[in-house]
N, C-alpha and C. Protein backbone atom coordinates (compact mmCIF):
# COMPACT_ATOMS: atom_id res chain seq x y z
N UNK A 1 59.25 -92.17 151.26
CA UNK A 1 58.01 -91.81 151.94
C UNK A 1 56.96 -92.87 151.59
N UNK A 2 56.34 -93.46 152.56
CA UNK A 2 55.09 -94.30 152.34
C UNK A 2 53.98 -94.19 151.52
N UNK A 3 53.20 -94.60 151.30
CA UNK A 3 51.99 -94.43 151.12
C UNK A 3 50.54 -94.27 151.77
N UNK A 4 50.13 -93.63 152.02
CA UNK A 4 49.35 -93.29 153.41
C UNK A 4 48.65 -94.72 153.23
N UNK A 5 47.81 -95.00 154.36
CA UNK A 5 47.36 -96.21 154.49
C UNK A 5 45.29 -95.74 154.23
N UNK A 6 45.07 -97.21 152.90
CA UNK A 6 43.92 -96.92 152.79
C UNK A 6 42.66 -96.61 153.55
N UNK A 7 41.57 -96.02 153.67
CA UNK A 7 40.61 -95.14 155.05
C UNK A 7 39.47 -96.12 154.51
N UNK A 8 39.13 -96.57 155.93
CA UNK A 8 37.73 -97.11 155.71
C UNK A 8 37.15 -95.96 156.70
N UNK A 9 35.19 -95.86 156.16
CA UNK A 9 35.24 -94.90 156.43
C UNK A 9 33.56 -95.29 157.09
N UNK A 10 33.18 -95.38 158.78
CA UNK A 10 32.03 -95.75 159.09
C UNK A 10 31.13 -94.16 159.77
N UNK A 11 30.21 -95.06 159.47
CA UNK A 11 28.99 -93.66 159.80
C UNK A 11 28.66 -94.01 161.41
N UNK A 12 28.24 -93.68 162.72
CA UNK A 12 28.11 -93.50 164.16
C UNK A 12 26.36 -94.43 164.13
N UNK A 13 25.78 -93.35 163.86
CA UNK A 13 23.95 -93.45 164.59
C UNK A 13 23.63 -94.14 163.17
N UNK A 14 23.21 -95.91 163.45
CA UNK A 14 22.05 -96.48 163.03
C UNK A 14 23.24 -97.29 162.93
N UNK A 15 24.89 -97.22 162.71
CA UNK A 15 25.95 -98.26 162.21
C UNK A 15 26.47 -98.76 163.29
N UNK A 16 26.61 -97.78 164.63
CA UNK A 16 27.87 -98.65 165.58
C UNK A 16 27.05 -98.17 166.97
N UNK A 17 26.42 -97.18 167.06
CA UNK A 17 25.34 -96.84 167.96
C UNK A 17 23.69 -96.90 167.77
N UNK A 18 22.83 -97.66 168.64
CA UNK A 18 21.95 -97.94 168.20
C UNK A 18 20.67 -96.95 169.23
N UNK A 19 20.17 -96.14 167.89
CA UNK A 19 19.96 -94.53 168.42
C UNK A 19 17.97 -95.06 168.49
N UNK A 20 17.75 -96.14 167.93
CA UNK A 20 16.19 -96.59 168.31
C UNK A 20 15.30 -95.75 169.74
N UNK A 21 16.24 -95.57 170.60
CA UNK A 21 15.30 -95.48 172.17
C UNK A 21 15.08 -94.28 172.22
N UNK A 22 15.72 -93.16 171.60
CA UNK A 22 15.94 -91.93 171.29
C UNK A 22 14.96 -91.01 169.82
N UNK A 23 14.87 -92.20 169.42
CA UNK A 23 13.38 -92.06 168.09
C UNK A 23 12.59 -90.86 168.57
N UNK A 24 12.17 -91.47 169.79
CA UNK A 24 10.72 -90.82 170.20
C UNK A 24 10.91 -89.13 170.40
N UNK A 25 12.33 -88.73 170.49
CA UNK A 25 11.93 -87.07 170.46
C UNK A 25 11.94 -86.66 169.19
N UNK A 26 11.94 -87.41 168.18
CA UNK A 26 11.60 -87.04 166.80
C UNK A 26 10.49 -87.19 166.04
N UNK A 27 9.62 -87.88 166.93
CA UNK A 27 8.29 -88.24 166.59
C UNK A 27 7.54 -87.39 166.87
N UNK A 28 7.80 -86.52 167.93
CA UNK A 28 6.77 -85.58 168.08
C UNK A 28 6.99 -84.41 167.49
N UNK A 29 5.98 -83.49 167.79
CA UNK A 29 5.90 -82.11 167.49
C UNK A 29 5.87 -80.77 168.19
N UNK A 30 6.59 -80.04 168.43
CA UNK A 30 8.42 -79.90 167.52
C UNK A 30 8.73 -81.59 168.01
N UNK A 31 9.68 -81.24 167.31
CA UNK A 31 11.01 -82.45 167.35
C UNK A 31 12.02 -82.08 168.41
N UNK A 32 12.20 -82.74 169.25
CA UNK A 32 13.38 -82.31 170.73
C UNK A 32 14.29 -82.73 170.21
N UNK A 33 15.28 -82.11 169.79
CA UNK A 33 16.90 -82.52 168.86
C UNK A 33 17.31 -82.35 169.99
N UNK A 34 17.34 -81.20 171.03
CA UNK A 34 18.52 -81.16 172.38
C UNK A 34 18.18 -82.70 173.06
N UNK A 35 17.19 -83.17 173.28
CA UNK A 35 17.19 -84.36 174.08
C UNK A 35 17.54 -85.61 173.29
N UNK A 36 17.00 -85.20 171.92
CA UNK A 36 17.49 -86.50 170.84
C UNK A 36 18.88 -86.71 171.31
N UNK A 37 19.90 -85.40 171.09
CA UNK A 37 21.13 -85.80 171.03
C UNK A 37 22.10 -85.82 172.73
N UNK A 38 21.21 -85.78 173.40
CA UNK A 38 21.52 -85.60 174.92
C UNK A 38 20.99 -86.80 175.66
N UNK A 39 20.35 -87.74 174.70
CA UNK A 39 20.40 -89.22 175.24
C UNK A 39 21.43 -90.39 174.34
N UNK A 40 22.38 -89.55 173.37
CA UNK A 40 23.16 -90.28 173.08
C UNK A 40 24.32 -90.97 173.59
N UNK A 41 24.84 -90.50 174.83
CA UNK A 41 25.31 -91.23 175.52
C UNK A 41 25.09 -92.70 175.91
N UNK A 42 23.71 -92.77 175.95
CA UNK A 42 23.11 -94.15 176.57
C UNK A 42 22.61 -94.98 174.91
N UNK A 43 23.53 -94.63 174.28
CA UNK A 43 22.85 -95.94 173.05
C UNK A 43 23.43 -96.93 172.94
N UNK A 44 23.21 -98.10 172.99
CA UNK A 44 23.48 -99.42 173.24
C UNK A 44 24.37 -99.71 172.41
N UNK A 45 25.58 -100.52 172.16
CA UNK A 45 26.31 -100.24 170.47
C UNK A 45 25.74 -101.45 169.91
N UNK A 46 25.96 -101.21 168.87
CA UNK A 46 25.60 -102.48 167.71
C UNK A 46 26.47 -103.52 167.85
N UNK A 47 26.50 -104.54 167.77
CA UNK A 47 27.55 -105.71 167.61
C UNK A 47 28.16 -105.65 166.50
N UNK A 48 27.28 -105.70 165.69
CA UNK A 48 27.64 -106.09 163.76
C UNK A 48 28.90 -104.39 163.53
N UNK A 49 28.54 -103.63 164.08
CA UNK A 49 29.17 -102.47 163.78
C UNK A 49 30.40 -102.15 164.41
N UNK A 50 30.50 -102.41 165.96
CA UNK A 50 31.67 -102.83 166.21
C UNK A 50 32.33 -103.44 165.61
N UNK A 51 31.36 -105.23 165.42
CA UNK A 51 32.72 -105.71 164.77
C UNK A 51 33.69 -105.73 163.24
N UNK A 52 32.62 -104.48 162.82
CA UNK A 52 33.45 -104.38 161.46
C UNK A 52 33.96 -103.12 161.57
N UNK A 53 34.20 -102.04 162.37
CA UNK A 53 35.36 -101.39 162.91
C UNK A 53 36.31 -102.11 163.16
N UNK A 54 36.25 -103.16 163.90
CA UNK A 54 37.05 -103.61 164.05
C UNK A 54 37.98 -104.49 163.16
N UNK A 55 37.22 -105.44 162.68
CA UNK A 55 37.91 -105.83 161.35
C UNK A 55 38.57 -104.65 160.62
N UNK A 56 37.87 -103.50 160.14
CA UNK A 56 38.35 -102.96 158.81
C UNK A 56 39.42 -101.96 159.70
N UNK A 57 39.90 -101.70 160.96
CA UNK A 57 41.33 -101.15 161.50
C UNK A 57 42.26 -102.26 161.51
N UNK A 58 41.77 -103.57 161.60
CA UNK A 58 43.06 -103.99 161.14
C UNK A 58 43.89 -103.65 159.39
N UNK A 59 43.15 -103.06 158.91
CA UNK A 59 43.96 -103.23 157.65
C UNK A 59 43.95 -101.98 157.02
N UNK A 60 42.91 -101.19 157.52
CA UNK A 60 43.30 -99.86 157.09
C UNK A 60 42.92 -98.71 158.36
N UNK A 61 42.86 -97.81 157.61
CA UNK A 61 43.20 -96.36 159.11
C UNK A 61 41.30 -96.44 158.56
N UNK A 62 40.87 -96.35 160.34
CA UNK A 62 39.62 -95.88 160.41
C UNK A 62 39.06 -94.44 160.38
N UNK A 63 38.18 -94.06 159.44
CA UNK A 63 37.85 -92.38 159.72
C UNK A 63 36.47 -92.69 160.16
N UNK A 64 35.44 -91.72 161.44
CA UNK A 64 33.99 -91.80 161.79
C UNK A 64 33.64 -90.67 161.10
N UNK A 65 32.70 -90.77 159.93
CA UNK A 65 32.06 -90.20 159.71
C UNK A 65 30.34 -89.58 159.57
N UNK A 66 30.11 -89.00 160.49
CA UNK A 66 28.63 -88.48 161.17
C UNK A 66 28.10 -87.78 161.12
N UNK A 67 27.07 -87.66 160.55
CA UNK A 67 25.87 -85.81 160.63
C UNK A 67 25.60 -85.31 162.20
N UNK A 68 25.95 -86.09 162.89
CA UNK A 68 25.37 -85.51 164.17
C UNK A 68 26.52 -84.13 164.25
N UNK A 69 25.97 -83.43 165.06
CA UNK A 69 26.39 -82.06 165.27
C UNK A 69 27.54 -82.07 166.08
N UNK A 70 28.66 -81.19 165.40
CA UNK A 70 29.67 -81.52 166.33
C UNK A 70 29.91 -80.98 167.88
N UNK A 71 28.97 -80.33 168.47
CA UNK A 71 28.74 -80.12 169.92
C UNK A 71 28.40 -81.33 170.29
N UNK A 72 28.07 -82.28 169.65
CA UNK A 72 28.38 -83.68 170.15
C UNK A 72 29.17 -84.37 170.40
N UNK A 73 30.80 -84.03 170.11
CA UNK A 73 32.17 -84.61 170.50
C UNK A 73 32.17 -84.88 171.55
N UNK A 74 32.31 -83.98 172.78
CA UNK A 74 32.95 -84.84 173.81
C UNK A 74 31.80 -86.46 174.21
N UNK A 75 30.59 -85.92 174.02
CA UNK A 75 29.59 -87.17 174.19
C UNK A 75 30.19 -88.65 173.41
N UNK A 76 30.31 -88.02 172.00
CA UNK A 76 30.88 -89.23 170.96
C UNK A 76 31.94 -89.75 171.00
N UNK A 77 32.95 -88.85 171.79
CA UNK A 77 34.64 -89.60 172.10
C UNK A 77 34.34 -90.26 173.44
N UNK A 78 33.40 -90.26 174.50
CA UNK A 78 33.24 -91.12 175.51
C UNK A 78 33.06 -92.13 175.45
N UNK A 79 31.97 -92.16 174.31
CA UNK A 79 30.83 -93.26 173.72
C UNK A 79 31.73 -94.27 173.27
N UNK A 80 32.77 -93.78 172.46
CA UNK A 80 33.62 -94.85 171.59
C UNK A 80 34.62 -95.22 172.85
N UNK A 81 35.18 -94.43 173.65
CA UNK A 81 36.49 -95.32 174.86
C UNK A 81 35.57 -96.14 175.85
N UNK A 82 34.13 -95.90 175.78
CA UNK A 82 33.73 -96.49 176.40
C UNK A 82 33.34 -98.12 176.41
N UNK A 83 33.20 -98.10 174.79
CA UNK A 83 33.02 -99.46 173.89
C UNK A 83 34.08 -99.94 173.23
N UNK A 84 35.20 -99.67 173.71
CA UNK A 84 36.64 -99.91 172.81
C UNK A 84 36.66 -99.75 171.53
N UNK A 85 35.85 -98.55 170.87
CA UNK A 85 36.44 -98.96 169.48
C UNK A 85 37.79 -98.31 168.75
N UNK A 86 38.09 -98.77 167.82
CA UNK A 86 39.56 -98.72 167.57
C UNK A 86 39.52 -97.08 167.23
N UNK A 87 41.07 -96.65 167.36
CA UNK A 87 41.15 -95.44 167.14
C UNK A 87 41.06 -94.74 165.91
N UNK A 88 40.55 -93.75 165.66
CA UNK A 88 40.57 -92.97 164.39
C UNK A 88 40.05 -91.50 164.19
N UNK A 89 40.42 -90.92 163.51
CA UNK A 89 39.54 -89.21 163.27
C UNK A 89 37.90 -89.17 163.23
N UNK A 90 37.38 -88.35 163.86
CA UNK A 90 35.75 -88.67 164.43
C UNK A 90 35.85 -87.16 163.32
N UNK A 91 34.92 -87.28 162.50
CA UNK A 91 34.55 -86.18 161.79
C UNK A 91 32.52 -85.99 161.81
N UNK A 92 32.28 -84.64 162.48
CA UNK A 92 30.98 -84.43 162.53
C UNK A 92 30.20 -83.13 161.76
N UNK A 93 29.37 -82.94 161.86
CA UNK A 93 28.90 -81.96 161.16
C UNK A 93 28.90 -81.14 161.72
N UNK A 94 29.52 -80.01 160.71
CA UNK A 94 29.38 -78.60 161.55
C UNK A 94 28.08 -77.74 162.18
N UNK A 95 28.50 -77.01 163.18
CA UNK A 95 27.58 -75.78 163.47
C UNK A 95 26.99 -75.52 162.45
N UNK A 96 25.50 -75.34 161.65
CA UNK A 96 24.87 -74.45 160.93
C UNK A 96 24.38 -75.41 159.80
N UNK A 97 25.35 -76.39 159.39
CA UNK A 97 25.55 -77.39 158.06
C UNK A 97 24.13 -78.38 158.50
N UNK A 98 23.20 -77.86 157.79
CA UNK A 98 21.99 -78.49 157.93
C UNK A 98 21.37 -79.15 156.07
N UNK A 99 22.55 -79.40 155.49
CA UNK A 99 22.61 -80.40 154.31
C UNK A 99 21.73 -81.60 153.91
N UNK A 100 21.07 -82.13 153.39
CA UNK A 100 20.75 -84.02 153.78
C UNK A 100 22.25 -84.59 153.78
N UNK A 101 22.36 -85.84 154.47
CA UNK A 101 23.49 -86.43 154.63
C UNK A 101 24.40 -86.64 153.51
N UNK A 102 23.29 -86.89 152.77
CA UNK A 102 23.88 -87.81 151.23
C UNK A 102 25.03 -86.36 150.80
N UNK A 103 24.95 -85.40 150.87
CA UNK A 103 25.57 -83.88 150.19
C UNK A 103 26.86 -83.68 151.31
N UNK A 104 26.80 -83.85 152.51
CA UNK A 104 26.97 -83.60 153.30
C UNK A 104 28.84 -85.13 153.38
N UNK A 105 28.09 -85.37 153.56
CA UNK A 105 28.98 -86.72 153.75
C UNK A 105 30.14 -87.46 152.37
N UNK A 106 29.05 -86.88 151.15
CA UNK A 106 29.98 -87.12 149.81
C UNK A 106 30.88 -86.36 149.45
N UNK A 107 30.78 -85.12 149.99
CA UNK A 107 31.75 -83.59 149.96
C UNK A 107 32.85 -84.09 150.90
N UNK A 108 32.48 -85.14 152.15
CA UNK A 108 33.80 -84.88 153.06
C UNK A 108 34.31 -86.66 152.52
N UNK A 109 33.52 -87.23 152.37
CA UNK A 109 34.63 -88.47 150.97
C UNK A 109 35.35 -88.03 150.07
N UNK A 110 34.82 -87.12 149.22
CA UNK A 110 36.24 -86.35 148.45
C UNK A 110 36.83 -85.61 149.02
N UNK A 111 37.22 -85.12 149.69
CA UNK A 111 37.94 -84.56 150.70
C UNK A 111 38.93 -85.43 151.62
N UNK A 112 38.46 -86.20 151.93
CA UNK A 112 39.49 -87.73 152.47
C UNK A 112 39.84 -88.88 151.23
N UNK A 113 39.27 -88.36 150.48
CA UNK A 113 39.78 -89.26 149.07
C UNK A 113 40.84 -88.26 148.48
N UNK A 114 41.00 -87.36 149.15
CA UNK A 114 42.65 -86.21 148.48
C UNK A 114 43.50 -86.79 148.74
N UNK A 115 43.75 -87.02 149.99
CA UNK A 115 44.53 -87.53 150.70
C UNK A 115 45.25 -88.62 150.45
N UNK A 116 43.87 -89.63 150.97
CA UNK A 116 44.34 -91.78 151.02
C UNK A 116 42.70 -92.01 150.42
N UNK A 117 42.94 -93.43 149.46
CA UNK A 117 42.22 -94.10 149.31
C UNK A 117 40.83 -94.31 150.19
N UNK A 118 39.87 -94.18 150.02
CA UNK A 118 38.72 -94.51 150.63
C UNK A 118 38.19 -95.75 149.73
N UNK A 119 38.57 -97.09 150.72
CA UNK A 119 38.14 -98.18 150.47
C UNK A 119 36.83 -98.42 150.79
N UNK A 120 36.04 -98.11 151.34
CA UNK A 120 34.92 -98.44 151.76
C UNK A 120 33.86 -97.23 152.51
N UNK A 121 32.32 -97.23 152.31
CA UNK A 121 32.21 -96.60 153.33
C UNK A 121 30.98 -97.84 153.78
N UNK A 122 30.76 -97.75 155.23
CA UNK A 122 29.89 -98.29 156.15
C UNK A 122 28.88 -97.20 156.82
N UNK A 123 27.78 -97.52 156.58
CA UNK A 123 26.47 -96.56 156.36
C UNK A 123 25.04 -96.78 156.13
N UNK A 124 24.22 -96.56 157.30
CA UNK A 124 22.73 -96.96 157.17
C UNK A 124 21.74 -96.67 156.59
N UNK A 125 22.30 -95.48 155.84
CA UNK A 125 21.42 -94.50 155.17
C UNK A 125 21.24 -94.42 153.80
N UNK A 126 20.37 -95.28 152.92
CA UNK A 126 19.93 -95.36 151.54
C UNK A 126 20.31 -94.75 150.64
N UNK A 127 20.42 -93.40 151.32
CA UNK A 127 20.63 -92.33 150.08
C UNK A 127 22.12 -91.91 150.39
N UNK A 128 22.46 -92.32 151.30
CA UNK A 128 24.11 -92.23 151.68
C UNK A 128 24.68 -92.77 151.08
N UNK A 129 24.27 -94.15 150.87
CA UNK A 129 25.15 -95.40 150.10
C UNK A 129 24.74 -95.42 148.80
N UNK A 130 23.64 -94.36 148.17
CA UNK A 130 23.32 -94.24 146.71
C UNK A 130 24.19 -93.38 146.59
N UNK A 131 24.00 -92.19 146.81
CA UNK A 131 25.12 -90.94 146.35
C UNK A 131 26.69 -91.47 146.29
N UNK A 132 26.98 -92.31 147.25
CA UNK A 132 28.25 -92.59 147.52
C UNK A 132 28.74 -93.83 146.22
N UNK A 133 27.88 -94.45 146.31
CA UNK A 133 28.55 -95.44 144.48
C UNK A 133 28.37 -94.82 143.69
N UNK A 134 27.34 -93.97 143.36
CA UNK A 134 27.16 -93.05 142.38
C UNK A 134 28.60 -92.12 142.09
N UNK A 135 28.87 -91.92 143.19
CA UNK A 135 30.02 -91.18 143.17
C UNK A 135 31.36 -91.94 143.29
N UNK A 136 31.17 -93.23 143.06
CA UNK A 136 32.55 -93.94 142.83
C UNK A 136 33.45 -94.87 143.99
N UNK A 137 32.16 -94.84 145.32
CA UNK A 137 32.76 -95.30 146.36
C UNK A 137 32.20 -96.69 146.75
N UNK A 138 33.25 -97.74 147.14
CA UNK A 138 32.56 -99.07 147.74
C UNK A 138 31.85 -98.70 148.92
N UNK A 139 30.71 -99.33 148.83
CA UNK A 139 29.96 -99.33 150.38
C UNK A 139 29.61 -100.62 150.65
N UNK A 140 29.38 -100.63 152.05
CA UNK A 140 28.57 -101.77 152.70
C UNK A 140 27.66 -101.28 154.08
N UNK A 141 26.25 -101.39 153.22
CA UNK A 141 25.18 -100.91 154.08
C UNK A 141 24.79 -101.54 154.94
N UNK A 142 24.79 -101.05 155.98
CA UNK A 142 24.94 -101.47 157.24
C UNK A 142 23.51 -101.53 157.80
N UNK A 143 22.77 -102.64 157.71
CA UNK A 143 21.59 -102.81 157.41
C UNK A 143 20.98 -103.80 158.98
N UNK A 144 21.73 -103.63 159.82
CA UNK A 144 21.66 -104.05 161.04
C UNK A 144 20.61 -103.84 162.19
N UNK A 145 20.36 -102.45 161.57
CA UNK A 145 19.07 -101.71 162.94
C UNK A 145 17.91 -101.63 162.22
N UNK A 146 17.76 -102.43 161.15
CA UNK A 146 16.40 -102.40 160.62
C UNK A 146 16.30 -100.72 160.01
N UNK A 147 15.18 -100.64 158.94
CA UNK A 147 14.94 -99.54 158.45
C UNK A 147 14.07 -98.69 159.64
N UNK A 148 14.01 -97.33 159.26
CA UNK A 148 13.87 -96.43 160.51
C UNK A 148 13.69 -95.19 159.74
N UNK A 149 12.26 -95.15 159.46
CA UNK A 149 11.60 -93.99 158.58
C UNK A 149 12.28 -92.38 159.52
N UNK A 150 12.01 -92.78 160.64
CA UNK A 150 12.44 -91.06 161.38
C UNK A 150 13.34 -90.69 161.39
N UNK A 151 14.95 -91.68 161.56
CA UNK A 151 16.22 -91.48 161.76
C UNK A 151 16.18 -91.16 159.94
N UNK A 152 16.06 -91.62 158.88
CA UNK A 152 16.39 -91.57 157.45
C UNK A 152 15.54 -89.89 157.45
N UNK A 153 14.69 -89.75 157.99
CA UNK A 153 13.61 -87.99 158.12
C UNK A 153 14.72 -86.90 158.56
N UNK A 154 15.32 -87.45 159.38
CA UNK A 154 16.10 -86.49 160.36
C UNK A 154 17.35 -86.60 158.91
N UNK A 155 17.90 -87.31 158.69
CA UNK A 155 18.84 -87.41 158.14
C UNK A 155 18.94 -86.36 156.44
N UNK A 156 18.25 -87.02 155.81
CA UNK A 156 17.90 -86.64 154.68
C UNK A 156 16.44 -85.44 154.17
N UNK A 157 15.78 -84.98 155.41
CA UNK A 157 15.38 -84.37 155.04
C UNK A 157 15.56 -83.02 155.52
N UNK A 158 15.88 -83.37 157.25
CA UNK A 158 15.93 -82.15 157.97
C UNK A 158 17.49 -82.05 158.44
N UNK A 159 18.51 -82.82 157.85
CA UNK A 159 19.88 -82.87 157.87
C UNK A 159 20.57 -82.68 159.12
N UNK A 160 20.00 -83.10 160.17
CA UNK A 160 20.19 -83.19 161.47
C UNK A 160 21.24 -84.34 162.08
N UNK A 161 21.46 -85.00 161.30
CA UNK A 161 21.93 -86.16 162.16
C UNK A 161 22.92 -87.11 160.84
């Protein structure tokens, strides 16, 4: 029997989709999360993020890992056949799981670290990629879309995304 093949492991919104144009229903008051996440279809992808999906399936099995809500699947499996990216398990946040990311995302690294090796994770989020070495994991912060006080708000404070 083999050895499962090591998981690199990338984050969606701010890493391989570029969720900037979509800001603005988070700026206001309330915050429009149905339209936030109902203009995700139309986010432009990142270059830099593609192309290190792409690199890191050549050598190991890709896992997506994302706070966005998982009533966001069929949107997020379009998004990716639409931009060729390589194949792999799309893991999102559940119904109700309103966590900050950093809690959220380090619970489902050990959880895919049962399994296979988690070589890497790829991730825009400060406190994602703190918790995550803290906790023993290589990262490479994916520092491509510029910092983004509202998307890191949504993320880590109001665990939305």
């Amino acid at each position: 029997m083999s050895e499962p093949r090591a998981l690199a492991v990338l984050d969606i919104d701010g890493v391989l989709a570029d969720v900037r144009h979509r800001l603005v229903h988070l700026e206001q008051r309330p915050k429009d999360w149905a339209a936030f996440f109902a203009a995700a279809p139309e986010d432009p992808p990142l270059a830099k993020g593609l192309d290190a999906a792409r690199r890191l399936a050549e050598v190991h099995e890709v896992v997506y890992l994302s706070g966005r809500p998982e009533r966001c699947r069929a949107d997020t499996v379009a998004w990716f056949a639409q931009h060729g990216l390589p194949q792999g398990r799309i893991l999102l946040r559940p119904a109700g799981d309103h966590r900050p990311a950093r809690l959220f995302k380090i619970e489902m690294l050990h959880q895919l670290s049962a399994r296979a090796p988690v070589v890497v994770l790829v991730d825009d989020d400060p406190a994602v990629c703190r918790a995550a070495m803290e906790a023993g994991y290589d990262v490479l912060p994916a520092d491509w879309m510029g910092e983004q006080p509202t998307l890191f708000e949504a993320q880590e404070v109001e665990g939305q995304t």
